[in-house]
N, C-alpha and C. Protein backbone atom coordinates (compact mmCIF):
# COMPACT_ATOMS: atom_id res chain seq x y z
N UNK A 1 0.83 -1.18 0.00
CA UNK A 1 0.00 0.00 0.00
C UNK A 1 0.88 1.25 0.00
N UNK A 2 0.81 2.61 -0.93
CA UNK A 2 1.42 3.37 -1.03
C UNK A 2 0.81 4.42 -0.02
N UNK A 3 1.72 4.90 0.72
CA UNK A 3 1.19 6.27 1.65
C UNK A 3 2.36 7.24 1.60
N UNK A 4 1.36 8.56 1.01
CA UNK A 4 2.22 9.74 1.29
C UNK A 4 2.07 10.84 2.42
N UNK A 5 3.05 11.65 2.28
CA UNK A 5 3.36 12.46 3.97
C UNK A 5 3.50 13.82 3.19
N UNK A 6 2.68 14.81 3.14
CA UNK A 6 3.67 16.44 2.28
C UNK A 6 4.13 16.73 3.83
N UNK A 7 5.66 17.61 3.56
CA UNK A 7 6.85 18.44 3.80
C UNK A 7 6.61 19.87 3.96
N UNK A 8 6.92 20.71 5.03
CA UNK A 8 7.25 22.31 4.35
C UNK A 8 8.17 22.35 5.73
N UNK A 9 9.42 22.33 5.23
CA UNK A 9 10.56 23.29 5.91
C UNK A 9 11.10 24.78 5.56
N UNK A 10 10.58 25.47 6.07
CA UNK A 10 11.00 26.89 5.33
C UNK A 10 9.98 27.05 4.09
N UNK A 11 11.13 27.43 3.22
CA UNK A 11 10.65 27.45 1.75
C UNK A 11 10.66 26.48 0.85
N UNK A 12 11.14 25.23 1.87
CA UNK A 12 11.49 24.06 1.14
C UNK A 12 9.86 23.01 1.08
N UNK A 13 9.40 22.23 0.18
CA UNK A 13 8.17 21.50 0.22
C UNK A 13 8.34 20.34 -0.55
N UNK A 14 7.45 19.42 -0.17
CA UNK A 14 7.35 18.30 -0.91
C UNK A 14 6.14 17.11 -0.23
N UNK A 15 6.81 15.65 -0.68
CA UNK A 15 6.13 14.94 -0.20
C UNK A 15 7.22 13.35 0.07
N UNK A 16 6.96 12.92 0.85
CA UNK A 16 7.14 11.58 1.13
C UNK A 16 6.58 10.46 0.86
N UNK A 17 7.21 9.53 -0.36
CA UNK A 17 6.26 8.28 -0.76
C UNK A 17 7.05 7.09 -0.02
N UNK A 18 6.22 6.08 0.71
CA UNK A 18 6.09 5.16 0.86
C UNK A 18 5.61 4.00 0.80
N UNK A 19 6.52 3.21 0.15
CA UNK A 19 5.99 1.88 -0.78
C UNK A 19 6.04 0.68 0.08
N UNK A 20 4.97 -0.09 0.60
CA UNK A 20 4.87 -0.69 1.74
C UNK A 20 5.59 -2.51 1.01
N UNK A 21 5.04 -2.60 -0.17
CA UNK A 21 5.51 -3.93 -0.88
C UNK A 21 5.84 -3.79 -2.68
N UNK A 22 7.09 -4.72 -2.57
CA UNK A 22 7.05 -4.53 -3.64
C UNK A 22 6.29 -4.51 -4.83
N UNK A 23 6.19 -3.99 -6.01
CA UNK A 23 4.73 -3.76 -7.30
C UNK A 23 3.79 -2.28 -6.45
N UNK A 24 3.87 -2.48 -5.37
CA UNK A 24 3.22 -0.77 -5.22
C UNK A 24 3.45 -0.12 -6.59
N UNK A 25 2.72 0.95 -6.66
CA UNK A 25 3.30 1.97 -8.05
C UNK A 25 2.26 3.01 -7.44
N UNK A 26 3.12 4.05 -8.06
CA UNK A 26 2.18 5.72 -8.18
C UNK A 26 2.04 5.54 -9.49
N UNK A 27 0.71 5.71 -10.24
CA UNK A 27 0.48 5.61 -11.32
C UNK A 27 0.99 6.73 -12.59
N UNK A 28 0.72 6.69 -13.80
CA UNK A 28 0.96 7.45 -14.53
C UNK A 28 0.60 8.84 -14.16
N UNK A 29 1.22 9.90 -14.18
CA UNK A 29 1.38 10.93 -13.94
C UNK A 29 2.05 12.73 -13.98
N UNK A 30 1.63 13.24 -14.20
CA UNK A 30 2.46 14.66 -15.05
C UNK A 30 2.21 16.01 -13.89
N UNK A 31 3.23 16.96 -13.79
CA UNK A 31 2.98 17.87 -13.42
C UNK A 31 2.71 19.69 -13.99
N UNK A 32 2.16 20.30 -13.79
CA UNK A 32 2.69 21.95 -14.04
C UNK A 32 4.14 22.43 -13.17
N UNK A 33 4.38 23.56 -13.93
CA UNK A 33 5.35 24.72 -13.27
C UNK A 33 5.09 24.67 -12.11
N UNK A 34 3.83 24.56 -11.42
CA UNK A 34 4.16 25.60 -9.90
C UNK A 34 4.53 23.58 -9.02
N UNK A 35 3.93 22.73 -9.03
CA UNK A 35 4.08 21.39 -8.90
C UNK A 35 5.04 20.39 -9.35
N UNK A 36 5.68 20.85 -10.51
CA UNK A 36 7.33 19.89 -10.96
C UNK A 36 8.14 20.01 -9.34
N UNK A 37 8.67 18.45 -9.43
CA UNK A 37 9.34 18.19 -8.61
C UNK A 37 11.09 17.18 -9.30
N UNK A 38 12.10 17.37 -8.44
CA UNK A 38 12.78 16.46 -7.86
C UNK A 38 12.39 15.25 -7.55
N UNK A 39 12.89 13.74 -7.87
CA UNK A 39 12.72 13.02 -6.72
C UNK A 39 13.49 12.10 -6.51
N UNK A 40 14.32 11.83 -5.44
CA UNK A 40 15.20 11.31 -4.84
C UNK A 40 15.20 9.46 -4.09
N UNK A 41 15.47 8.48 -4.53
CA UNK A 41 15.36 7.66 -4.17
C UNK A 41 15.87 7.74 -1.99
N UNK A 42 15.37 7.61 -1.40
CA UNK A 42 15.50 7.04 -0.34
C UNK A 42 15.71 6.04 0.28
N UNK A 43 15.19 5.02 -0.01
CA UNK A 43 15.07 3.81 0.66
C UNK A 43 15.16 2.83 -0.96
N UNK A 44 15.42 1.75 -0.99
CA UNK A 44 14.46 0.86 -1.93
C UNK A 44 15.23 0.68 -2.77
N UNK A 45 14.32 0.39 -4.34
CA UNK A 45 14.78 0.05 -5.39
C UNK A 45 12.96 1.00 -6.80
N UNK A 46 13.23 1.39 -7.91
CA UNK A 46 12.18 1.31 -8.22
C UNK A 46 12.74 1.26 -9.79
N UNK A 47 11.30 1.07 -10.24
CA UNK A 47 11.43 0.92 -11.94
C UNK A 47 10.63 2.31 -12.14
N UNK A 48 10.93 3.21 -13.25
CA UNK A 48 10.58 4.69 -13.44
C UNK A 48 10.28 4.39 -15.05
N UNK A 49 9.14 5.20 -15.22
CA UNK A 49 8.52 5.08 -16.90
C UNK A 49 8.54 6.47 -17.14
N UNK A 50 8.56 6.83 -18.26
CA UNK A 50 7.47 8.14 -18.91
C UNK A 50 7.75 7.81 -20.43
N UNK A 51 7.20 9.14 -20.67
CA UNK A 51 6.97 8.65 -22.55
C UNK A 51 7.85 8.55 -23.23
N UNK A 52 8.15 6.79 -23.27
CA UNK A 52 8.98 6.41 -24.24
C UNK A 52 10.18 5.86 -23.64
N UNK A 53 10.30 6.15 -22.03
CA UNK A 53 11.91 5.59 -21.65
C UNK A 53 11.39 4.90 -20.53
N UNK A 54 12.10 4.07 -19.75
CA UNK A 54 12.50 3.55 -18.65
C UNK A 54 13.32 3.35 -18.05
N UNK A 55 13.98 3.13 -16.87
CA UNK A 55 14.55 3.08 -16.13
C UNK A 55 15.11 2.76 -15.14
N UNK A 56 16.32 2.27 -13.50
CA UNK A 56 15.87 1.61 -12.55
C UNK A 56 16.57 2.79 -11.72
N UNK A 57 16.06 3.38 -10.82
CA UNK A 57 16.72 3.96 -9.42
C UNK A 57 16.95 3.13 -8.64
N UNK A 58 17.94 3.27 -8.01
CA UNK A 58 18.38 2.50 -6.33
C UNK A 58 18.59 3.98 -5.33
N UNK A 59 18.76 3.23 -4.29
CA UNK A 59 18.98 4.41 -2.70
C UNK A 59 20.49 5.40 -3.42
N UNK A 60 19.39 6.41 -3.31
CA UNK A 60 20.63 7.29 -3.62
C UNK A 60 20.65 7.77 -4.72
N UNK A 61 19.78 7.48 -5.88
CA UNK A 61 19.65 7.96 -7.03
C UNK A 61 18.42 9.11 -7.04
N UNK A 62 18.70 10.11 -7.85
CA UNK A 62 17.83 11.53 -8.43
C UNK A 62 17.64 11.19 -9.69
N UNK A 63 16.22 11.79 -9.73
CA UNK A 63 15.60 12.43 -11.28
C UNK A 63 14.97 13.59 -11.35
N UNK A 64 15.09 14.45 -12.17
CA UNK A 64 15.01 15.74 -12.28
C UNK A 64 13.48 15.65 -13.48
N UNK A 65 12.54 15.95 -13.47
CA UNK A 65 11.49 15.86 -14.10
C UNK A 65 11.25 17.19 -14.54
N UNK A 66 10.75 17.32 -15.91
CA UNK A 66 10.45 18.52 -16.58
C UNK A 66 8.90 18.52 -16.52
N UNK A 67 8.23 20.00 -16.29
CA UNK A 67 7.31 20.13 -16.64
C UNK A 67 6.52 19.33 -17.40
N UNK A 68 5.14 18.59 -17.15
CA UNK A 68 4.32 17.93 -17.96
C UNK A 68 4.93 16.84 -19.05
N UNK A 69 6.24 16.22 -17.93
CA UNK A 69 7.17 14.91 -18.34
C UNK A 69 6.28 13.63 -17.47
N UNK A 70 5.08 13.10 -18.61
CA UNK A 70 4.42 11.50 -17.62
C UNK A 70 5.62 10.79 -17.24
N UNK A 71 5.19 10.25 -15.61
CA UNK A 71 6.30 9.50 -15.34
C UNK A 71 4.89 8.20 -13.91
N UNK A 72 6.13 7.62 -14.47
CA UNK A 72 5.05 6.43 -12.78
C UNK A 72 6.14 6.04 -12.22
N UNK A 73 6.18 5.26 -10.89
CA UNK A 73 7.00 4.64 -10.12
C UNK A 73 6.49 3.67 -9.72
N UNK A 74 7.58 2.06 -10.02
CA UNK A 74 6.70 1.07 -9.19
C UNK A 74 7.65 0.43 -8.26
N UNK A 75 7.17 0.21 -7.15
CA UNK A 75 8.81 -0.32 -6.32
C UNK A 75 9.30 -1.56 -6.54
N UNK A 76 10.46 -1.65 -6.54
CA UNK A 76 10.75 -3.39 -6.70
C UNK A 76 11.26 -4.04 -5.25
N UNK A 77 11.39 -3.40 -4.18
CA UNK A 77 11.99 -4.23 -3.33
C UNK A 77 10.50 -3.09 -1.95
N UNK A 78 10.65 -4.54 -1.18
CA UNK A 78 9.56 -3.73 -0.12
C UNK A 78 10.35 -2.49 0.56
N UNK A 79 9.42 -1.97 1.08
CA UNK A 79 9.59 -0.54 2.45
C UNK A 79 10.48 0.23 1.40
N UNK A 80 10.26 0.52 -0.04
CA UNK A 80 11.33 1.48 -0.80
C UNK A 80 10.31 3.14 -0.64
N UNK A 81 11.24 3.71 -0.57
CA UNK A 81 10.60 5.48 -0.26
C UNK A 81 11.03 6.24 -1.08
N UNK A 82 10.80 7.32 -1.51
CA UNK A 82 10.63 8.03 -2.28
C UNK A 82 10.53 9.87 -1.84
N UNK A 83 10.95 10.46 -2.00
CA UNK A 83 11.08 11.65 -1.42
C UNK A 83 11.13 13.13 -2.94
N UNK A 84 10.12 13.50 -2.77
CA UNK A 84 10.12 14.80 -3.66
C UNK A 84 9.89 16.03 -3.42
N UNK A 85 10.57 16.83 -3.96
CA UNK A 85 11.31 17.94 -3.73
C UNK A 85 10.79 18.81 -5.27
N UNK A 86 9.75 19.62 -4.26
CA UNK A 86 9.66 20.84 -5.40
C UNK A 86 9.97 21.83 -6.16
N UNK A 87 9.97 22.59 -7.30
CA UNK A 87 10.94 23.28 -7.86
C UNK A 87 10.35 24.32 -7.87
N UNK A 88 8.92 24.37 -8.20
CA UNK A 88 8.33 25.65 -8.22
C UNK A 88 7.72 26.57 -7.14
């Protein structure tokens, strides 16, 4: 089961994903300017899509997402987290 947590330190914001078993996924998904985020592997392992590529993050890996770039996340290893970091 996926559960998220939003962030505001300062001027800093976001949200916290947590992927309880592996195959969790945040589904297909796109943002605007004021909502593009960062997001930073934390914990885990995941497989990353958007249009046309794929990918694998491990702990410790970043992706930098562009404006209204579809992307999903599905975890591959349990308790993997996810941490994003807003730009706008």
């Amino acid at each position: 089961m996926l559960r998220s947590k939003p962030f505001t330190i300062g001027r800093l914001s976001g949200s916290v994903y947590d992927f309880e078993i592996a195959g969790d996924m945040l589904p297909m998904h796109e943002h605007d300017e004021v909502s593009n985020h960062v997001t930073v592997v934390a914990r885990g392992s995941f497989r990353v899509r958007g249009s046309g590529w794929e990918q694998t993050l491990f702990a410790g890996d970043f992706i930098d997402f562009e404006p209204h770039d579809p992307h999903e996340f599905v975890a591959i290893e349990d308790r993997s987290r996810l941490v994003n970091f807003r730009k706008g």
